[in-house]
Protein backbone atom coordinates (compact mmCIF):
# COMPACT_ATOMS: atom_id res chain seq x y z
CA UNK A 1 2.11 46.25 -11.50
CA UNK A 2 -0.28 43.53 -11.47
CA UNK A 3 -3.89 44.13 -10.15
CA UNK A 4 -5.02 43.59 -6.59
CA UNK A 5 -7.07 40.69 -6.14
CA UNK A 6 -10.64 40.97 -4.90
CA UNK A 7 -11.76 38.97 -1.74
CA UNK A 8 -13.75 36.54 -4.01
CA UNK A 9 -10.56 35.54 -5.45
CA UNK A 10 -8.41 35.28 -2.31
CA UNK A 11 -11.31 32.98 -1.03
CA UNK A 12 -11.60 31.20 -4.43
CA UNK A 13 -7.81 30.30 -3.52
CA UNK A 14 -8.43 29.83 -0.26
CA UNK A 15 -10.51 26.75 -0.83
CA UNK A 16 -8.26 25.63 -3.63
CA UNK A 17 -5.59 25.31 -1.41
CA UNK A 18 -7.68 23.80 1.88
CA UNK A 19 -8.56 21.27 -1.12
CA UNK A 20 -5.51 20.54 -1.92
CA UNK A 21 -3.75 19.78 1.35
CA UNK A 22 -7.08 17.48 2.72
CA UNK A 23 -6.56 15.69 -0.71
CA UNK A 24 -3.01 15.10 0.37
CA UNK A 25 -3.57 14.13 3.90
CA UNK A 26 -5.84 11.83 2.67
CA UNK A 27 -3.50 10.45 0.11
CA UNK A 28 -0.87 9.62 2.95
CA UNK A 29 -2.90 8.56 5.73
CA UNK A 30 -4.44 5.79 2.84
CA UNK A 31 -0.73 5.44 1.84
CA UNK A 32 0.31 4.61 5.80
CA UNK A 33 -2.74 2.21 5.86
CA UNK A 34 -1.55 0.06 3.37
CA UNK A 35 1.95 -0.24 4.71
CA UNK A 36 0.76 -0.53 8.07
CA UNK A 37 0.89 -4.47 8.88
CA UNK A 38 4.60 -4.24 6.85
CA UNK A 39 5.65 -1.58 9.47
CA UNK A 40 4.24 -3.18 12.59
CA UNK A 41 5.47 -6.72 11.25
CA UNK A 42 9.15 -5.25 10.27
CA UNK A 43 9.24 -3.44 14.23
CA UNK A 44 8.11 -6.72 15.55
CA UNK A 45 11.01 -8.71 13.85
CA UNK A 46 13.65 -6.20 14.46
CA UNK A 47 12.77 -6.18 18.79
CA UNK A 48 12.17 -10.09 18.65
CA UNK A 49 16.27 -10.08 16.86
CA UNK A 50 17.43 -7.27 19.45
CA UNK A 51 15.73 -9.08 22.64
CA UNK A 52 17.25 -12.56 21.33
CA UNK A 53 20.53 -10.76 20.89
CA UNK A 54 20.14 -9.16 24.32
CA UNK A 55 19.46 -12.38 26.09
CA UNK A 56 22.11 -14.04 24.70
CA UNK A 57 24.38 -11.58 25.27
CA UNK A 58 23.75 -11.35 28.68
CA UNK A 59 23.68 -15.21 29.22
CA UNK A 60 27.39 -14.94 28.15
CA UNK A 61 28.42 -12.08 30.48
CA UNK A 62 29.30 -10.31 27.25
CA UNK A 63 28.33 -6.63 28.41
């Protein structure tokens, strides 16, 4: 059976782990800034193609 751990160690880990996940948050939000002007730019193409393809549409009477 293995040996309790003391409450130096459980905060030792503790920190470790409160580390680990800011170093990961911080990993994607610098991840989602780099991609950002690609995302806004691809969301921007795909409603100018779906408002073209609306208006078109509708001029038709296709709907």
């Amino acid at each position: 059976m293995p040996e309790p751990t003391g409450p130096a160690r459980t905060a030792w880990n503790a920190v470790l782990l409160l580390f680990g996940v800011c170093l990961v948050l911080w990993f994607c939000v610098k991840l989602i800034e780099s991609i950002w002007p690609w995302l806004l730019g691809g969301a921007m193409i795909v409603l100018l193609i779906g408002g073209v393809t609306f208006w078109i549409r509708l001029r038709r009477g296709r709907w």
